[in-house]
C-alpha atoms as a PDB file:
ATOM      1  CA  UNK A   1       5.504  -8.781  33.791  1.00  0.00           C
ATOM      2  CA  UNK A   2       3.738  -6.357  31.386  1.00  0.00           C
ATOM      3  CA  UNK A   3       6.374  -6.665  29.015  1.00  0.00           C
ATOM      4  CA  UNK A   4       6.965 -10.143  28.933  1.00  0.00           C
ATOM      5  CA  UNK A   5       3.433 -10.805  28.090  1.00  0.00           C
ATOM      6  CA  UNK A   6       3.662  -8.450  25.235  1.00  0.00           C
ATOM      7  CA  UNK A   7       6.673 -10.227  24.046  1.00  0.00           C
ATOM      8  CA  UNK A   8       4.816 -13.470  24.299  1.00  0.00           C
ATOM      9  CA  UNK A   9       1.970 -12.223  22.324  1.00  0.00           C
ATOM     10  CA  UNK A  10       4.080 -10.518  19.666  1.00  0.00           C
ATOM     11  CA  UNK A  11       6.065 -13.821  18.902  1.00  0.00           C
ATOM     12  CA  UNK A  12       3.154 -16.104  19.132  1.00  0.00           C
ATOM     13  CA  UNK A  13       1.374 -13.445  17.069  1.00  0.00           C
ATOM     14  CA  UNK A  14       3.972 -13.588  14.250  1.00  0.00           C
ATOM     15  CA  UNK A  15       4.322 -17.539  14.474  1.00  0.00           C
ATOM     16  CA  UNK A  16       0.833 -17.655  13.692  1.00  0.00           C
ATOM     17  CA  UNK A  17       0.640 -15.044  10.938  1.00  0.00           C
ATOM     18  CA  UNK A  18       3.976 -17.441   9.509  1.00  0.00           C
ATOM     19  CA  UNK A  19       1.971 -20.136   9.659  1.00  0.00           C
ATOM     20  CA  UNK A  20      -1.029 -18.845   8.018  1.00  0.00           C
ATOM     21  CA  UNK A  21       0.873 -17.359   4.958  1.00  0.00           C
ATOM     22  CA  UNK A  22       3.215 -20.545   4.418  1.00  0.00           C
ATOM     23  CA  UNK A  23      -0.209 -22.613   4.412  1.00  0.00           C
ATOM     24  CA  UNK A  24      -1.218 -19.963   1.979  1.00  0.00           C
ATOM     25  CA  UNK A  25       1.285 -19.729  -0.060  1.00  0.00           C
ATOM     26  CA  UNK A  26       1.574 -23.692  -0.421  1.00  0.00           C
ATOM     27  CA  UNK A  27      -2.134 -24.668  -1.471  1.00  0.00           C
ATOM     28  CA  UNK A  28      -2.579 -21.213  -3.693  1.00  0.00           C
ATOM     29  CA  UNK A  29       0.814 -21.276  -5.343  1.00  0.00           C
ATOM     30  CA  UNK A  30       2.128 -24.930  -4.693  1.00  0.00           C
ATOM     31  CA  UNK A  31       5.418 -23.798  -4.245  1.00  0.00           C
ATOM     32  CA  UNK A  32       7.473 -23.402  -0.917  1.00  0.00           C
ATOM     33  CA  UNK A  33       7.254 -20.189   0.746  1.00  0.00           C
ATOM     34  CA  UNK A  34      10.623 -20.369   3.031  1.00  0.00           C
ATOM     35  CA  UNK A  35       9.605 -19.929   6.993  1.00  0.00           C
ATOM     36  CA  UNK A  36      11.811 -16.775   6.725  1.00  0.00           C
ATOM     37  CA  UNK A  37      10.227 -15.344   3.938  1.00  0.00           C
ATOM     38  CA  UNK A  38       6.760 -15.753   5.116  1.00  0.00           C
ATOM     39  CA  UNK A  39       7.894 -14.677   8.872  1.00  0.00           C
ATOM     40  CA  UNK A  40       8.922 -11.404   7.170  1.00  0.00           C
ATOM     41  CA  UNK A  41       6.077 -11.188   4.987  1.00  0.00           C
ATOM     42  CA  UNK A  42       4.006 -11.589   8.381  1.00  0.00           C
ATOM     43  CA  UNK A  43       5.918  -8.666   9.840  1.00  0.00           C
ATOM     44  CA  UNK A  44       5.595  -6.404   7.300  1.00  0.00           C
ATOM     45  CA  UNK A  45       1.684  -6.885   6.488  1.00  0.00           C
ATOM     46  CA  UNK A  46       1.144  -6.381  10.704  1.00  0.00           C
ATOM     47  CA  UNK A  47       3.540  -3.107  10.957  1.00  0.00           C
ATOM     48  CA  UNK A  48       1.747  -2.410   7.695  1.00  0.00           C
ATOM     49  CA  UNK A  49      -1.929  -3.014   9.074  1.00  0.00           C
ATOM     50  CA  UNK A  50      -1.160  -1.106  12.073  1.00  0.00           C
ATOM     51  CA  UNK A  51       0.221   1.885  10.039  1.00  0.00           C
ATOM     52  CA  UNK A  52      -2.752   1.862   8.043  1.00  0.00           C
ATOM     53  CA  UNK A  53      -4.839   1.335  11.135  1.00  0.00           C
ATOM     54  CA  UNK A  54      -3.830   4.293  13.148  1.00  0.00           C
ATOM     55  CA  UNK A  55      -3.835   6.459   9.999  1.00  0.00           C
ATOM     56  CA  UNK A  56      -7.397   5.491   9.112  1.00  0.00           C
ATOM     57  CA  UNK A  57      -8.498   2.697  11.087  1.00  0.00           C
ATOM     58  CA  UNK A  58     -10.995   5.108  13.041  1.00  0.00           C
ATOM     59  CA  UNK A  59     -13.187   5.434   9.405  1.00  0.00           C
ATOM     60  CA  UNK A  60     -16.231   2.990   9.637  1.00  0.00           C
ATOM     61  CA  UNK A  61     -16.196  -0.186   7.605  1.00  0.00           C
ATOM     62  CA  UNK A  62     -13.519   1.772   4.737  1.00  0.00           C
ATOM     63  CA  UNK A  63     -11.099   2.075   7.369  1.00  0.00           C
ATOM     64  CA  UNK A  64     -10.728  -1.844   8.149  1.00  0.00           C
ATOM     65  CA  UNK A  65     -11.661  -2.342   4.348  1.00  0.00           C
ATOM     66  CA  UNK A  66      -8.279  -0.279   3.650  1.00  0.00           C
ATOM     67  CA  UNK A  67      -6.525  -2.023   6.060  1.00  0.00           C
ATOM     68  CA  UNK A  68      -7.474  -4.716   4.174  1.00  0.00           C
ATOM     69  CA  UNK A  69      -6.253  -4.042   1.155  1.00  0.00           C
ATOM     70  CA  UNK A  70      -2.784  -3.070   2.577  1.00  0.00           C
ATOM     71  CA  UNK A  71      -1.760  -5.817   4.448  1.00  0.00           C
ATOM     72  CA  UNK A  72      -3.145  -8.352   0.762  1.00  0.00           C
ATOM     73  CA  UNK A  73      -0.837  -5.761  -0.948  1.00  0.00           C
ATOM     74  CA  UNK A  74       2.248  -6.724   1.424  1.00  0.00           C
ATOM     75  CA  UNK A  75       1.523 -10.494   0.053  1.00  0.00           C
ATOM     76  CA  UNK A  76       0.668  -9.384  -3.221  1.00  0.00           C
ATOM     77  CA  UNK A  77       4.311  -7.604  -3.235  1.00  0.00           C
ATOM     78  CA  UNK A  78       6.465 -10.514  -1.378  1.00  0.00           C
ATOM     79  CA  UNK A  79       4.681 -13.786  -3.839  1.00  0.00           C
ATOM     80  CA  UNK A  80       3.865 -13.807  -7.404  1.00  0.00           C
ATOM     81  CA  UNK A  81       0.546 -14.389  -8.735  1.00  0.00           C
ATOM     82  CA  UNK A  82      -0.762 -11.346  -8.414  1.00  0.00           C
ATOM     83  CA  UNK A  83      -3.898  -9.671  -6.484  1.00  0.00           C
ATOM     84  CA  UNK A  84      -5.753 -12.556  -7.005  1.00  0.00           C
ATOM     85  CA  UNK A  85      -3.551 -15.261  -5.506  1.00  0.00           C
ATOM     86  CA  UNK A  86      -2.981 -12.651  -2.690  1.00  0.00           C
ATOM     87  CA  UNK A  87      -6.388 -12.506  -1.089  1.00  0.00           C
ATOM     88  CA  UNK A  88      -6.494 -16.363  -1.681  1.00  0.00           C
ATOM     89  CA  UNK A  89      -2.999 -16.668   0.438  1.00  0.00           C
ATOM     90  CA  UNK A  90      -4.491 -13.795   2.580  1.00  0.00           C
ATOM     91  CA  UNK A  91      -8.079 -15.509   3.479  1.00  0.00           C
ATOM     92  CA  UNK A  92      -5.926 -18.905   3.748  1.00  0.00           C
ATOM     93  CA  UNK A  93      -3.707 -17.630   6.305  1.00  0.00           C
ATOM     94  CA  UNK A  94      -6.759 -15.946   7.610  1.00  0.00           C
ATOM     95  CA  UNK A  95      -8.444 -19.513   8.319  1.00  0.00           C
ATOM     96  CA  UNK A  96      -5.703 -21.405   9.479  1.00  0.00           C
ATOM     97  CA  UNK A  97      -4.631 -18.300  12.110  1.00  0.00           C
ATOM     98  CA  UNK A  98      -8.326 -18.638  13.356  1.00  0.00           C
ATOM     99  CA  UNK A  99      -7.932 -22.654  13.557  1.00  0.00           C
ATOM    100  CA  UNK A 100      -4.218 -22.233  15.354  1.00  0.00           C
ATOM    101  CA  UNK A 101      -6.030 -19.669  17.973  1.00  0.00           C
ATOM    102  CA  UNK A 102      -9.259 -21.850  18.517  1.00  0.00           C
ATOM    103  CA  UNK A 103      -6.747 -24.478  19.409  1.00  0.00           C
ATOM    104  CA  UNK A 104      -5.167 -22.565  21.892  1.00  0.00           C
ATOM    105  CA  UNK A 105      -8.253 -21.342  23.664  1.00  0.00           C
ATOM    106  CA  UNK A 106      -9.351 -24.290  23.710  1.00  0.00           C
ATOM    107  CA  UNK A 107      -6.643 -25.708  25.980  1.00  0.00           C
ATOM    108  CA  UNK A 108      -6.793 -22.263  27.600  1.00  0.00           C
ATOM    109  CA  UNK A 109      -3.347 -21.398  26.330  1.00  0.00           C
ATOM    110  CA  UNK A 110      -4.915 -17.819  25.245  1.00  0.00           C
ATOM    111  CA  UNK A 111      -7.263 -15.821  24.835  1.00  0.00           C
ATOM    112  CA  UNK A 112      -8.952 -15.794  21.250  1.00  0.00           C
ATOM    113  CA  UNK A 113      -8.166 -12.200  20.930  1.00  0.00           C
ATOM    114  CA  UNK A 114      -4.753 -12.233  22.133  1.00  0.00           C
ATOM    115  CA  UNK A 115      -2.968 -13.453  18.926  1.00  0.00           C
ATOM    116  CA  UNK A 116      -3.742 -13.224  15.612  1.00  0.00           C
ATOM    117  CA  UNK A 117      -3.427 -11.598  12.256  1.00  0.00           C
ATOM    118  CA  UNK A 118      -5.790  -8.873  10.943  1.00  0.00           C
ATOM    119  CA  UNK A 119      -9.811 -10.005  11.634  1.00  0.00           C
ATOM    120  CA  UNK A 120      -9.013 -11.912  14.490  1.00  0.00           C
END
């Protein structure tokens, strides 16, 4: 049972992260992001943060700040724009994540902390 909960998590986990980034994406750069594209872009910044997090997660506040800056460099490498429209797609998908997880503890689907991309 242990495993299919992890399963569960993981794919809700990386629909939400899609979500967030395709949101992103489409107010910062008004342009479609492709559900692919941003589901691999979501999959690459969370194997990325959790590289990054294991490596130097344990550092106080420059540890998570690094972490950070990795998983905005994943978006800043998969869209155009540059670092600026990165964090912008990065604290969108950021907000809608935290909106898509309310939603679901709210109707006691999950936990808050079960899902989620990085800050959540």
């Amino acid at each position: 049972m242990a495993a299919a909960d992890s399963i569960l998590i993981f794919v809700l986990s990386l629909i939400v992260g899609t979500i967030g980034i395709l949101a992103g994406v489409r107010l910062v750069l008004d342009r479609d992001a492709g559900f692919v594209n941003a589901a691999v872009t979501a999959l690459i910044g969370a194997v990325a943060w959790a590289i990054t997090s294991f490596f130097i997660g344990w550092i106080p506040i420059l540890g998570v700040l690094l972490m950070l800056v990795v998983w905005v460099g994943v978006i800043n490498w998969r869209y155009p724009g540059g670092w600026g429209a990165a964090v912008a797609i990065g604290f969108v998908a950021w907000i809608v994540a935290v909106a898509i997880v309310y939603a679901f503890a709210v109707i006691g689907f999950v936990t808050p902390d079960a899902l989620g991309i990085p800050g959540i």
